[in-house]
Every structure is written in C-alpha cells, then in structure tokens.
C-alpha atoms as a PDB file:
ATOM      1  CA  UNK A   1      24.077 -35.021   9.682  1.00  0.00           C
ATOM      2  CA  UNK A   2      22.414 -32.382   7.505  1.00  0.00           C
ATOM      3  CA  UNK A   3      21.375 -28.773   8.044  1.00  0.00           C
ATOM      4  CA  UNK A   4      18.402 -26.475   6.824  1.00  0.00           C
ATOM      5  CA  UNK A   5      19.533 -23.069   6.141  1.00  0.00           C
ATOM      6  CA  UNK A   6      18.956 -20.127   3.921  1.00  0.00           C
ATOM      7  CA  UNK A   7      17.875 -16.892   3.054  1.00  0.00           C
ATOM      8  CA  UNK A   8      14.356 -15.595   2.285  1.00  0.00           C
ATOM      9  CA  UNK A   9      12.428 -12.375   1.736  1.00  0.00           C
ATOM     10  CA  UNK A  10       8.856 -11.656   3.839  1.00  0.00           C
ATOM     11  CA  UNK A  11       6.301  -8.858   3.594  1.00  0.00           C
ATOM     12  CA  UNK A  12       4.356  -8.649   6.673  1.00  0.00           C
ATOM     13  CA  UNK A  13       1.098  -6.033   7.088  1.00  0.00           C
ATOM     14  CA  UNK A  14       1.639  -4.361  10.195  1.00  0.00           C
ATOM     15  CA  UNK A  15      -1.721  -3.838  12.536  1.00  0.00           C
ATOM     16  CA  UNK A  16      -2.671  -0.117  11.752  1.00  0.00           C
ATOM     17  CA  UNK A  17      -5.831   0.863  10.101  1.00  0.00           C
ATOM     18  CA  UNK A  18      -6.717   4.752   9.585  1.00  0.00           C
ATOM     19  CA  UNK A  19      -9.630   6.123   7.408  1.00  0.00           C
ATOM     20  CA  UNK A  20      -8.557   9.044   5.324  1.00  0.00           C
ATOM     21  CA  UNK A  21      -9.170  11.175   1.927  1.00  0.00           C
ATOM     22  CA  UNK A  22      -6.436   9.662  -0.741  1.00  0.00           C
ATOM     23  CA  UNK A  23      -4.408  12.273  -1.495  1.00  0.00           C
ATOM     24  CA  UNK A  24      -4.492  10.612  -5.700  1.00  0.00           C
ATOM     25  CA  UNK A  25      -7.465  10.090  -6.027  1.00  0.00           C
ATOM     26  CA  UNK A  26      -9.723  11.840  -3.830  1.00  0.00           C
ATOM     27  CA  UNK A  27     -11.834   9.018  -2.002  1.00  0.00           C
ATOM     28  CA  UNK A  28     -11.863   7.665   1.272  1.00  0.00           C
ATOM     29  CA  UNK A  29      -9.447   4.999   1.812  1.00  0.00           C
ATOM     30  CA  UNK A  30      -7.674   3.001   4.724  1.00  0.00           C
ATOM     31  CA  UNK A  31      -4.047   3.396   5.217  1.00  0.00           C
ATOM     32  CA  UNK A  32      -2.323   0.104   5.597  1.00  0.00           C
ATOM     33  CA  UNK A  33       1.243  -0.020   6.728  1.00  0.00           C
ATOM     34  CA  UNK A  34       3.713  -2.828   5.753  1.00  0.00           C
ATOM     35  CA  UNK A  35       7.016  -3.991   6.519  1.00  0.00           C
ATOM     36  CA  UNK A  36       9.257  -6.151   4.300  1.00  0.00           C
ATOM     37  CA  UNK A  37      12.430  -7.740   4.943  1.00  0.00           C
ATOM     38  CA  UNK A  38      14.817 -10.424   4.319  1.00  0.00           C
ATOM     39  CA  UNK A  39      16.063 -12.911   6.936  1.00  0.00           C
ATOM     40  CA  UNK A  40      18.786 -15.611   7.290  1.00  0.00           C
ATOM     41  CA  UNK A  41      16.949 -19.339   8.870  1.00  0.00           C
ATOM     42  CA  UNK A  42      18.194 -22.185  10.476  1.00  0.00           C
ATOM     43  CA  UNK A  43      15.594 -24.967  10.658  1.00  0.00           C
ATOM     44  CA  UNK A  44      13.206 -23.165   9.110  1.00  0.00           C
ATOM     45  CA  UNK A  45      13.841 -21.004  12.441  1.00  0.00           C
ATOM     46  CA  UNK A  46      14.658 -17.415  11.662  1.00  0.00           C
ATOM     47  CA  UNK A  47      18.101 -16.623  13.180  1.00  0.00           C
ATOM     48  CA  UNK A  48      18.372 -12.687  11.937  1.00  0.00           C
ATOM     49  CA  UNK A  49      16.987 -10.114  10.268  1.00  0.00           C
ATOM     50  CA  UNK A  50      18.177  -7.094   7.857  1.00  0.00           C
ATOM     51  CA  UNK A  51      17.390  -4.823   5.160  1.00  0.00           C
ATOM     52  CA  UNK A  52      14.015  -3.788   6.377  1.00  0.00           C
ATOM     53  CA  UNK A  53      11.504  -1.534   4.790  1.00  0.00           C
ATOM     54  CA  UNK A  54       8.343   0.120   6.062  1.00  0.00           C
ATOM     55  CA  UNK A  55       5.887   1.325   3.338  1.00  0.00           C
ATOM     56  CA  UNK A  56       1.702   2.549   3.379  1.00  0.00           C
ATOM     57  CA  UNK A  57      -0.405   1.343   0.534  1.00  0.00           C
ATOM     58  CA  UNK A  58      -4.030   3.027   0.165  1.00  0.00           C
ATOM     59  CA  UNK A  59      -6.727   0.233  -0.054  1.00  0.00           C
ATOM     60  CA  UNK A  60      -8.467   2.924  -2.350  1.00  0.00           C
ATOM     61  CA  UNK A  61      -6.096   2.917  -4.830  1.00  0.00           C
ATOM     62  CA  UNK A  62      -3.282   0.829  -4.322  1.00  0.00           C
ATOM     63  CA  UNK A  63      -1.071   4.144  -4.019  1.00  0.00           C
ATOM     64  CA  UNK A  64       2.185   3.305  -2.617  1.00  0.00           C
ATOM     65  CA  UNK A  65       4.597   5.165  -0.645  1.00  0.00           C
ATOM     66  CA  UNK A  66       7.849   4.321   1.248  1.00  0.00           C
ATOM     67  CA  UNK A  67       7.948   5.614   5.164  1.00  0.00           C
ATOM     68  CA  UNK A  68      10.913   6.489   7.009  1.00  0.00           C
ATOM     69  CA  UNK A  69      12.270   3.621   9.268  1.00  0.00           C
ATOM     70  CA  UNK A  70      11.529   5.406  12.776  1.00  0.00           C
ATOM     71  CA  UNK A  71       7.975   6.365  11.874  1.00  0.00           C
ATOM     72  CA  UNK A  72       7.549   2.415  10.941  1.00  0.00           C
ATOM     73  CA  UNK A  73       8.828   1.110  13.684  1.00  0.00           C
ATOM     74  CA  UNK A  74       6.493   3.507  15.986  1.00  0.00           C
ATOM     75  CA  UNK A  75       3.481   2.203  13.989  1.00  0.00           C
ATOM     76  CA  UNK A  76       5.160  -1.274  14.810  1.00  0.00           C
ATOM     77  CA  UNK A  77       5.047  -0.611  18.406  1.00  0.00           C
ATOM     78  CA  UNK A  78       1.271   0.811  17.914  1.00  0.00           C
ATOM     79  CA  UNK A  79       2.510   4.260  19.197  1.00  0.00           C
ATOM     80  CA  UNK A  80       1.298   6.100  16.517  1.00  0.00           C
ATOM     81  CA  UNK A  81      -2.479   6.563  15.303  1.00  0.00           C
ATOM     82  CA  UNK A  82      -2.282   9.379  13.111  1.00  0.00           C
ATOM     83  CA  UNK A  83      -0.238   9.823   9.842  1.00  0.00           C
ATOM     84  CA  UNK A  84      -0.080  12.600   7.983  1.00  0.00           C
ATOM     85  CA  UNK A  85      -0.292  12.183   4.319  1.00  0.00           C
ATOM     86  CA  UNK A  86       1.045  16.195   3.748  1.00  0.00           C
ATOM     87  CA  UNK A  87       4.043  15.037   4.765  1.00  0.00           C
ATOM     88  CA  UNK A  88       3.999  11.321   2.308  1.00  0.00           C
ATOM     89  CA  UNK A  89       5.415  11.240  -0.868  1.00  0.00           C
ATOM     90  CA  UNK A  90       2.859   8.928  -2.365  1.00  0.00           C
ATOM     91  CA  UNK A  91       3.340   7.702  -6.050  1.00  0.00           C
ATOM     92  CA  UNK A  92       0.034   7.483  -7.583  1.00  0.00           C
ATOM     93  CA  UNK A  93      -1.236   5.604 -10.215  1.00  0.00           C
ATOM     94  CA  UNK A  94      -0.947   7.757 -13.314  1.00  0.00           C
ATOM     95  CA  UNK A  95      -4.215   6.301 -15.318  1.00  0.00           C
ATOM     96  CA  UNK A  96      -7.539   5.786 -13.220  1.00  0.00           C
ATOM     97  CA  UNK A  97     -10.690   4.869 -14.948  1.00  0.00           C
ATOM     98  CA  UNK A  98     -14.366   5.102 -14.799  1.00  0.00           C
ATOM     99  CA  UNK A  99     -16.858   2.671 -15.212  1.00  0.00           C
ATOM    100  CA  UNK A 100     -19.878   3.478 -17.288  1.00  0.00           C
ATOM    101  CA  UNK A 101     -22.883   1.895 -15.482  1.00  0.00           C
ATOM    102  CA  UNK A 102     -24.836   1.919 -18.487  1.00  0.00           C
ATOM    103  CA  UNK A 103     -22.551  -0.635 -20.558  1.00  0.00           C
ATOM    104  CA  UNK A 104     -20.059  -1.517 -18.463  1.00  0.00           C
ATOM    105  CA  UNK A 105     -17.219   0.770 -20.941  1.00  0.00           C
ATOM    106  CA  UNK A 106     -13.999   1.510 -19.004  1.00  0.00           C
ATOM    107  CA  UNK A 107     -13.533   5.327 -19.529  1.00  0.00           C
ATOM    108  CA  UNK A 108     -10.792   7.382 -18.229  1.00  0.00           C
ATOM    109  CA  UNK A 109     -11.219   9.724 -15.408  1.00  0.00           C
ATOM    110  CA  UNK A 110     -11.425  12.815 -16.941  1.00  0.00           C
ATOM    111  CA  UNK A 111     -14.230  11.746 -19.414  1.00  0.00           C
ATOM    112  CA  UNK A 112     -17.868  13.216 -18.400  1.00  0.00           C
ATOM    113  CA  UNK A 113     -19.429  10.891 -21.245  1.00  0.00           C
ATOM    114  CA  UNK A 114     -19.042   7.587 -21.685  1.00  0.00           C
ATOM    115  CA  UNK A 115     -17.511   7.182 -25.384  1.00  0.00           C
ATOM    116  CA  UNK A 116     -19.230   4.090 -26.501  1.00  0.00           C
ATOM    117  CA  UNK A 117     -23.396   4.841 -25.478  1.00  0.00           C
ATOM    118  CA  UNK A 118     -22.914   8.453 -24.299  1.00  0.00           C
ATOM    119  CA  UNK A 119     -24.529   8.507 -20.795  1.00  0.00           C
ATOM    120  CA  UNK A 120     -23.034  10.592 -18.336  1.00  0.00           C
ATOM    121  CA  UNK A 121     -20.666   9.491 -16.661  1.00  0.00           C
END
C-alpha cells in the first residue's frame, strides 16, 4: 500500500471586478483581488488549509497591495463591492514609461519629448 501526500502553495483570483482611477499611476484600472495559500493533500485531495493571504493587484499597472484578512474574506463571500483605495497601501512601480508613437522609443514618464526623434510625447 502507498499514499499520496504533501504540501503545496495556490494563488487563486477571487471573483471581484471594480473600475477605478489607480492611485500610481493615474488611469483607469480594474481592481482584482487574490488569495494565496498553502495546503496539506491527501490523494491529490486537499485535507487543510493555512497561512492565507488576500492581496489587490491593479490590471493598469500591476500595483500590488496586501489587504487585511477580514476585508478578503468579505470580498470572498461577495459582500463587499466597493474598496477604497484611500485607505490601501499600494506599492507602486517606481519607473513607468512612455511609448513614443513616432519610433516606438521607450521614454520615461516624466519626459514631454521623445529623446531619440523629438516628437512630443
């Protein structure tokens, strides 16, 4: 007789979508709430769960932030439809770039002219 067991890690996107202003980088972006965990399986059967962790990524940006555990599991039970980003810690990416549509040049944000032809920007 033989067993299957062991331990694995799983991210799973949780079923909220909300359309908001990114609080990085200023564009309109959908909020999309995830949940990641680690789990113990039997079979390929999962027996229990633990260390679990709700986080929001912008689909704008890919700005992350970690959400507290009761707010997660709310937006688990789909009794929340409004989150408020004020209240977020989100770590944005610290370089964002522009694309020049002229040549194709990838130009930081804070560039009005593209350095390689010049056109604005």
């Amino acid at each position: 007789m033989f067993f299957i067991l062991g331990i694995s890690q799983k991210e799973k996107k949780l079923d909220y979508d909300e359309l908001v202003v990114c609080k990085c980088c200023n564009k309109y972006g959908h909020i999309e709430v995830f949940l990641t965990y680690s789990y113990f399986f039997l079979f390929f059967i999962p027996i229990f769960k633990w260390n679990k962790k709700y986080y929001l990524r912008m689909s704008c940006c890919n700005a992350l932030a970690e959400i507290e555990d009761e707010l997660g599991r709310k937006i688990e039970r789909n009794e929340i439809s409004h989150i408020d980003l004020d209240k977020i810690n989100l770590h944005c990416n610290s370089t964002r770039e522009k694309i020049c549509s002229n040549c194709g040049y990838l130009a930081e944000e804070d560039f009005i002219y593209c350095p390689r032809c010049g056109e604005k920007l």
